[in-house]
Protein backbone atom coordinates (compact mmCIF):
# COMPACT_ATOMS: atom_id res chain seq x y z
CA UNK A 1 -48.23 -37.30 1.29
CA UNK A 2 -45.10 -35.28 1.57
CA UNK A 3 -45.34 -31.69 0.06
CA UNK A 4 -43.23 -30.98 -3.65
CA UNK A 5 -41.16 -28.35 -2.79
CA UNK A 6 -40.88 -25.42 -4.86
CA UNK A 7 -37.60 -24.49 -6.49
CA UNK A 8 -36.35 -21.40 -7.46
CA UNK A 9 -33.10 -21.07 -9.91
CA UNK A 10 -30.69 -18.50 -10.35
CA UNK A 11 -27.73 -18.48 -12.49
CA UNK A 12 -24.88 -15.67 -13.08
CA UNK A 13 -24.16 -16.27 -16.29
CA UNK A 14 -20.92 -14.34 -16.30
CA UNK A 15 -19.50 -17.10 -13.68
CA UNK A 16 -21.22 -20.13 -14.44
CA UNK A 17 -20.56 -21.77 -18.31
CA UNK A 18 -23.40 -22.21 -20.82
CA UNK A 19 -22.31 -26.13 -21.30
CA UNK A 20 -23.68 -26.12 -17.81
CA UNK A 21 -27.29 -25.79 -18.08
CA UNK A 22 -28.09 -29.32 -18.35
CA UNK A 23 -26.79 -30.38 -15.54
CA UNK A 24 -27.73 -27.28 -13.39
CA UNK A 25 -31.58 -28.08 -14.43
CA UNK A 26 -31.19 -32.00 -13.74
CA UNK A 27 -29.70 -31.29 -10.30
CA UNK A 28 -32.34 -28.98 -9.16
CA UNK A 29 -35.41 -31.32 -10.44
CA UNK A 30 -33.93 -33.42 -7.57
CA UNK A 31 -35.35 -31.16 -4.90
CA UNK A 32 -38.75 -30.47 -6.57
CA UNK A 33 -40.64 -28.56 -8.76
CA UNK A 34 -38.61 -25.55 -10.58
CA UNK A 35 -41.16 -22.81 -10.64
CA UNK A 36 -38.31 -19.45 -11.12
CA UNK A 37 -35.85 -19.98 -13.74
CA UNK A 38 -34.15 -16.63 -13.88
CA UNK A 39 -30.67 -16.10 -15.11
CA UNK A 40 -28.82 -12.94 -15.50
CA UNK A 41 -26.08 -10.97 -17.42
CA UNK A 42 -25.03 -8.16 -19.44
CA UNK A 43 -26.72 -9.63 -22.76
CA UNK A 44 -24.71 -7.10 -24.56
CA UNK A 45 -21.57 -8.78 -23.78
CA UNK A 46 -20.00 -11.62 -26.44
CA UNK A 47 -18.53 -13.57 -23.34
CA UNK A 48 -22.55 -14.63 -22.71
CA UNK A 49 -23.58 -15.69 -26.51
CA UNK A 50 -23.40 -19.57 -25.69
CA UNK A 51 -26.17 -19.00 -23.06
CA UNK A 52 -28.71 -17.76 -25.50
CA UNK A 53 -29.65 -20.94 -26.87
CA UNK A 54 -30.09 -22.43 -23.62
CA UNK A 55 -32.15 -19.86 -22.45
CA UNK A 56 -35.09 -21.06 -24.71
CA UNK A 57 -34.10 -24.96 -24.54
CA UNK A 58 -34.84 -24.31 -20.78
CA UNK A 59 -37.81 -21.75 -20.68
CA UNK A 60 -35.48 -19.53 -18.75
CA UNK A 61 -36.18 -15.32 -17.70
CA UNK A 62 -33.40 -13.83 -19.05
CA UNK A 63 -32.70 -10.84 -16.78
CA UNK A 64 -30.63 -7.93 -18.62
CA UNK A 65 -28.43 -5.42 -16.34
CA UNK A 66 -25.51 -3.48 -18.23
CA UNK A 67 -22.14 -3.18 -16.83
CA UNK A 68 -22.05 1.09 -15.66
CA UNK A 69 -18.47 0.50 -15.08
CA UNK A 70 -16.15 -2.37 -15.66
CA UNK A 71 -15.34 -4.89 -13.17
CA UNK A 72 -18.60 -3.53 -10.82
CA UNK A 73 -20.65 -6.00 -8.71
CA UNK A 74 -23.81 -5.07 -10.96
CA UNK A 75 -24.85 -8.57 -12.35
CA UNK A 76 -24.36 -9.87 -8.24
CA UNK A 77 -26.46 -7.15 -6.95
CA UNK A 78 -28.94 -7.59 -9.89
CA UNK A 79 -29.56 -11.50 -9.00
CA UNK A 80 -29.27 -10.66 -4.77
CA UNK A 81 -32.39 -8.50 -5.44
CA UNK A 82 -34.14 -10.89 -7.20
CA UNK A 83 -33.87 -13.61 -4.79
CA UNK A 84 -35.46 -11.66 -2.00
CA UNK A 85 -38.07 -10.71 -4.19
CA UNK A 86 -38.52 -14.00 -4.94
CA UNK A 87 -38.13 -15.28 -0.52
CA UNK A 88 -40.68 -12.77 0.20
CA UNK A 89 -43.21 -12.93 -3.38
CA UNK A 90 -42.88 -16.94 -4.11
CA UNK A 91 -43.72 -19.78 -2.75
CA UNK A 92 -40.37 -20.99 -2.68
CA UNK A 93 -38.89 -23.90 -0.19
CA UNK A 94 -35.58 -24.33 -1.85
CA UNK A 95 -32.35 -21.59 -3.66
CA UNK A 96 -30.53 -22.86 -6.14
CA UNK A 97 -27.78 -20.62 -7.37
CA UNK A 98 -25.37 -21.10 -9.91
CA UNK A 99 -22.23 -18.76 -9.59
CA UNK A 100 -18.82 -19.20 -8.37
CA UNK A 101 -18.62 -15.78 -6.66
CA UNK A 102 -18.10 -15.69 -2.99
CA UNK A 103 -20.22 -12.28 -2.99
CA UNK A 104 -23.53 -14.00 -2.45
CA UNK A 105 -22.24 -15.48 0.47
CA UNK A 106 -24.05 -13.47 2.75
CA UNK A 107 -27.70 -13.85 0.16
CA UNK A 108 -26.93 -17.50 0.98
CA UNK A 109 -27.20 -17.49 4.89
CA UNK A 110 -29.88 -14.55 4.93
CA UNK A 111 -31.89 -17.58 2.97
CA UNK A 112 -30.66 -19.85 5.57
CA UNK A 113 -31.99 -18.16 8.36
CA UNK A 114 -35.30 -17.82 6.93
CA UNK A 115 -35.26 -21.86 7.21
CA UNK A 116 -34.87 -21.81 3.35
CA UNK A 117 -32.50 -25.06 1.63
CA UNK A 118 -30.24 -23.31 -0.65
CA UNK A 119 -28.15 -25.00 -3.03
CA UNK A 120 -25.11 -23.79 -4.55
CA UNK A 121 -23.22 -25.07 -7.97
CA UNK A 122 -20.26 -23.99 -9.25
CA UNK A 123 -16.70 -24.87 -9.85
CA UNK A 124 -14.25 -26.27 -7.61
CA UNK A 125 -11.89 -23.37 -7.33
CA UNK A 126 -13.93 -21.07 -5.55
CA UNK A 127 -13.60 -20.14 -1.74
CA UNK A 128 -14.62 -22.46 1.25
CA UNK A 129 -16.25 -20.45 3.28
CA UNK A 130 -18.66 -19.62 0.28
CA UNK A 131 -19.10 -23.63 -0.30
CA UNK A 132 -19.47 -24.02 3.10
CA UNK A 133 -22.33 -21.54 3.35
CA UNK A 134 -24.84 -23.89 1.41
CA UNK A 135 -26.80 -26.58 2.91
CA UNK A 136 -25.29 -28.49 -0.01
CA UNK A 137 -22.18 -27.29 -2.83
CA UNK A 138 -22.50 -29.23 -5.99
CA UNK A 139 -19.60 -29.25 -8.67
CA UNK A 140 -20.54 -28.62 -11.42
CA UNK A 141 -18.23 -30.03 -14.81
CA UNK A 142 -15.38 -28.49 -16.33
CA UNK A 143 -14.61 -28.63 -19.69
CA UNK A 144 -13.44 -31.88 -20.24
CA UNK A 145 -15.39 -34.02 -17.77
CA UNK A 146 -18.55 -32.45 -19.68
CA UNK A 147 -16.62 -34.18 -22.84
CA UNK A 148 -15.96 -37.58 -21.37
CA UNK A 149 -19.48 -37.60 -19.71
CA UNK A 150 -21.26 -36.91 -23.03
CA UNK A 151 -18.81 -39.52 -24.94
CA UNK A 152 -19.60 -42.01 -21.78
CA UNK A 153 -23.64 -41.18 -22.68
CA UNK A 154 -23.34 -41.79 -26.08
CA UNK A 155 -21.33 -44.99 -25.94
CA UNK A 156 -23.80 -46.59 -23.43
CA UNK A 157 -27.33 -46.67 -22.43
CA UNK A 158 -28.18 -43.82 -19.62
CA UNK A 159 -27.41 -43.83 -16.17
CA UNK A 160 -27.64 -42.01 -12.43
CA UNK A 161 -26.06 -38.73 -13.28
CA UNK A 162 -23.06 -38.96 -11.76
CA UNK A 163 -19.60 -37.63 -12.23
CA UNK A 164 -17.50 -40.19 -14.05
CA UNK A 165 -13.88 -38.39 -12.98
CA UNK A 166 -11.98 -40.70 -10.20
CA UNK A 167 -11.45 -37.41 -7.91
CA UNK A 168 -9.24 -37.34 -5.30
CA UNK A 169 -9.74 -38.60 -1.88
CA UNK A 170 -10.78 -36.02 0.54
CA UNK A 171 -7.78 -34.04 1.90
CA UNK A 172 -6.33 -33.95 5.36
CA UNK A 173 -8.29 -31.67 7.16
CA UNK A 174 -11.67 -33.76 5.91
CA UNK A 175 -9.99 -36.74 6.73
CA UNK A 176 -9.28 -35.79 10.10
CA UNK A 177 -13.03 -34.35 10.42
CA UNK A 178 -14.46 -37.72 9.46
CA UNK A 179 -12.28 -40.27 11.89
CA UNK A 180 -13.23 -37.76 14.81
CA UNK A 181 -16.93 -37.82 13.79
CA UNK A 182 -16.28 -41.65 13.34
CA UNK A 183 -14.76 -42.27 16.93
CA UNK A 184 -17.05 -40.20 18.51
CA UNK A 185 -20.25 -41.89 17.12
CA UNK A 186 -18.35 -45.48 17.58
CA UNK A 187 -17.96 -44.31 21.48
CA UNK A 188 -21.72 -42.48 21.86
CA UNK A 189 -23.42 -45.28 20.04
CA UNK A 190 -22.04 -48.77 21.79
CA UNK A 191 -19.87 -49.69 19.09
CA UNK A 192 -21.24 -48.37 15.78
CA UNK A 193 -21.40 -45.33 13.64
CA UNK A 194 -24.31 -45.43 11.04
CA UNK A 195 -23.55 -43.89 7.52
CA UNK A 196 -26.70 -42.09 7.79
CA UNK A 197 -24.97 -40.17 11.15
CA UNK A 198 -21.87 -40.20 9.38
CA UNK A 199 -23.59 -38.04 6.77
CA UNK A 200 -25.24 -35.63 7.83
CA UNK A 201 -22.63 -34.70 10.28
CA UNK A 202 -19.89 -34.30 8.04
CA UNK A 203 -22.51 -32.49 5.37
CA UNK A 204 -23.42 -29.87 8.47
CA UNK A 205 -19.45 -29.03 8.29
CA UNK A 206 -18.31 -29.67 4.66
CA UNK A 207 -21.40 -28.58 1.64
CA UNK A 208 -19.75 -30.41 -0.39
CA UNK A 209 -19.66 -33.44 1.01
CA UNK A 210 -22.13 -35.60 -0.90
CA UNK A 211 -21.51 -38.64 -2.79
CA UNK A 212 -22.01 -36.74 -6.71
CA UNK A 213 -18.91 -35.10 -5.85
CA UNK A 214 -17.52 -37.78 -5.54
CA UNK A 215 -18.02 -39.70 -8.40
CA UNK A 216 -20.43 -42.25 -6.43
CA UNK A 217 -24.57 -42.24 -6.60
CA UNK A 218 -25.04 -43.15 -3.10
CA UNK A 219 -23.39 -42.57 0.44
CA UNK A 220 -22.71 -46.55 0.50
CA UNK A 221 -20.29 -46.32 -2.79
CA UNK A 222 -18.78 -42.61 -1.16
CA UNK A 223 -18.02 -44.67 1.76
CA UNK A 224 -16.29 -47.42 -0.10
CA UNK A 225 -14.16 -45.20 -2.48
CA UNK A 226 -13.01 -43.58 1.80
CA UNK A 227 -12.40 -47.46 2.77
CA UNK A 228 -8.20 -47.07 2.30
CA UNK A 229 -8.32 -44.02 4.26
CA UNK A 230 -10.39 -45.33 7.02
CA UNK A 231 -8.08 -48.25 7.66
CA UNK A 232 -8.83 -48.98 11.26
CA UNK A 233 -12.55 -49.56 10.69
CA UNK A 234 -14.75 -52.48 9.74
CA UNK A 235 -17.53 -52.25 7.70
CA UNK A 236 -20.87 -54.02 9.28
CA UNK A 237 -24.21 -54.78 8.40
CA UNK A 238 -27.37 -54.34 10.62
CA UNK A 239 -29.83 -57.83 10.54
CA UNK A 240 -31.93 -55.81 8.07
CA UNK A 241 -29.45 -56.09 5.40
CA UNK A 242 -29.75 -52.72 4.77
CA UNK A 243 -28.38 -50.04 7.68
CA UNK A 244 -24.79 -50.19 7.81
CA UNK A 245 -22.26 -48.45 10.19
CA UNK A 246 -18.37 -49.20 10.59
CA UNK A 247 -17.20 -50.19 14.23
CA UNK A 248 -13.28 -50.39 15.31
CA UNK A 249 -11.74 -53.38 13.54
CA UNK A 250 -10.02 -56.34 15.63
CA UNK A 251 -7.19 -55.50 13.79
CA UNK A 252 -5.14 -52.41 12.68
CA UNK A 253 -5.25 -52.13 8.69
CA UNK A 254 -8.07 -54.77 8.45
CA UNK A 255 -11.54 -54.35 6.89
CA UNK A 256 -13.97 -56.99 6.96
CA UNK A 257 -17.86 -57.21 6.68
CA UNK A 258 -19.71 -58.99 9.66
């Protein structure tokens, strides 16, 4: 049997919003067993109130460090040492840390080296490089997707927790990424590039490139909502029924299944 992995979460409250904490807890069940729940903040501050609630609902360590001068790097520095207290104290396989601050973006590949899976959630105006940095970036809701997801919950019974936004199809540069990777797999692979290649090369260049982000609960519905912009590619089934790949279609602007 295949060992739980421990999970450790940290959270900058000052970055991340208290509406959050729901989702920030569901998504990092997904990778184990959350042992460290620590989040942390200037308590003192009103900007942080909404978080107190939460911190009980989810049996968090609330970790106080006052601001010794205004706009000072002291709640980033406070949750950087904690994490490599936690790397070299814990028995901890996977990082997840909540904060949309491109400061931890060297904490993120010092974990990395150290062969540790860190995850990063935030929102989705933060810096590439920092997204990039993660083995995976997950967005988290903004104000009014969290309202349309919880009237979606309430008027139906519950679902995969996915995003129910229609986001926009991945932009040029992406797109470009993806028919290279495509081509290149088609050409290496005599005729076929399996989603499962398809995905974890584009996820080893773009963090964010997972199907939640995406609005889809699997890499088979992320590749479906991508079908328009991968015109020149069929979609094909292996004689399992299950492992599927797309190969060059007969015809330009044509998808078909075989």
């Amino acid at each position: 049997m295949e060992k739980v992995k421990n999970v450790a979460v940290l959270i900058d409250a000052e970055n991340v919003p208290a509406y959050s904490a729901k989702q920030i807890f569901d998504e990092a069940s997904n990778y184990g067993n959350v042992m460290v729940k620590r989040i942390f903040a200037d308590w003192s501050k009103g900007s942080v109130k909404g978080w107190k609630d939460e911190v009980n609902r989810f049996s968090m360590t609330a970790v106080q460090q006052f601001e010794v001068q205004p706009r000072k790097n002291t709640i980033d520095i406070a949750l950087i040492i904690q994490a490599l207290i936690v790397l070299f104290e814990k028995d901890v396989d996977v990082f997840c840390i909540a904060a949309g601050d491109s400061d931890y973006t060297r904490l993120v590949r010092e974990l990395r080296e150290r062969n540790k899976i860190v995850i990063g959630m935030g929102g989705r105006n933060v810096n590439p490089g920092f997204v990039n940095a993660f083995n995976e970036y997950i967005y988290l809701f903004n104000g009014e997707e969290k309202k349309k997801k919880d009237k979606t919950d309430k008027a139906k019974a519950p679902a995969p927790a996915v995003r129910e936004e229609k986001p926009e199809i991945i932009d040029a540069t992406k797109k470009k990424d993806l028919v290279d990777i495509v081509d290149r797999l088609i050409d290496d692979n005599n005729g076929k590039a399996y989603y499962a290649q398809i995905s974890m090369e584009m996820k080893q260049k773009y963090s964010d490139f997972i199907p939640k982000n995406y609005g889809c609960n699997s890499f088979k519905n992320l590749m479906e909502k991508l079908l328009p912009v991968l015109h020149k590619y069929a979609v094909c089934t292996e004689q399992d029924g299950t492992t599927m790949y797309l190969t060059r279609a007969p015809r330009e602007g044509k998808n078909h299944r075989r």
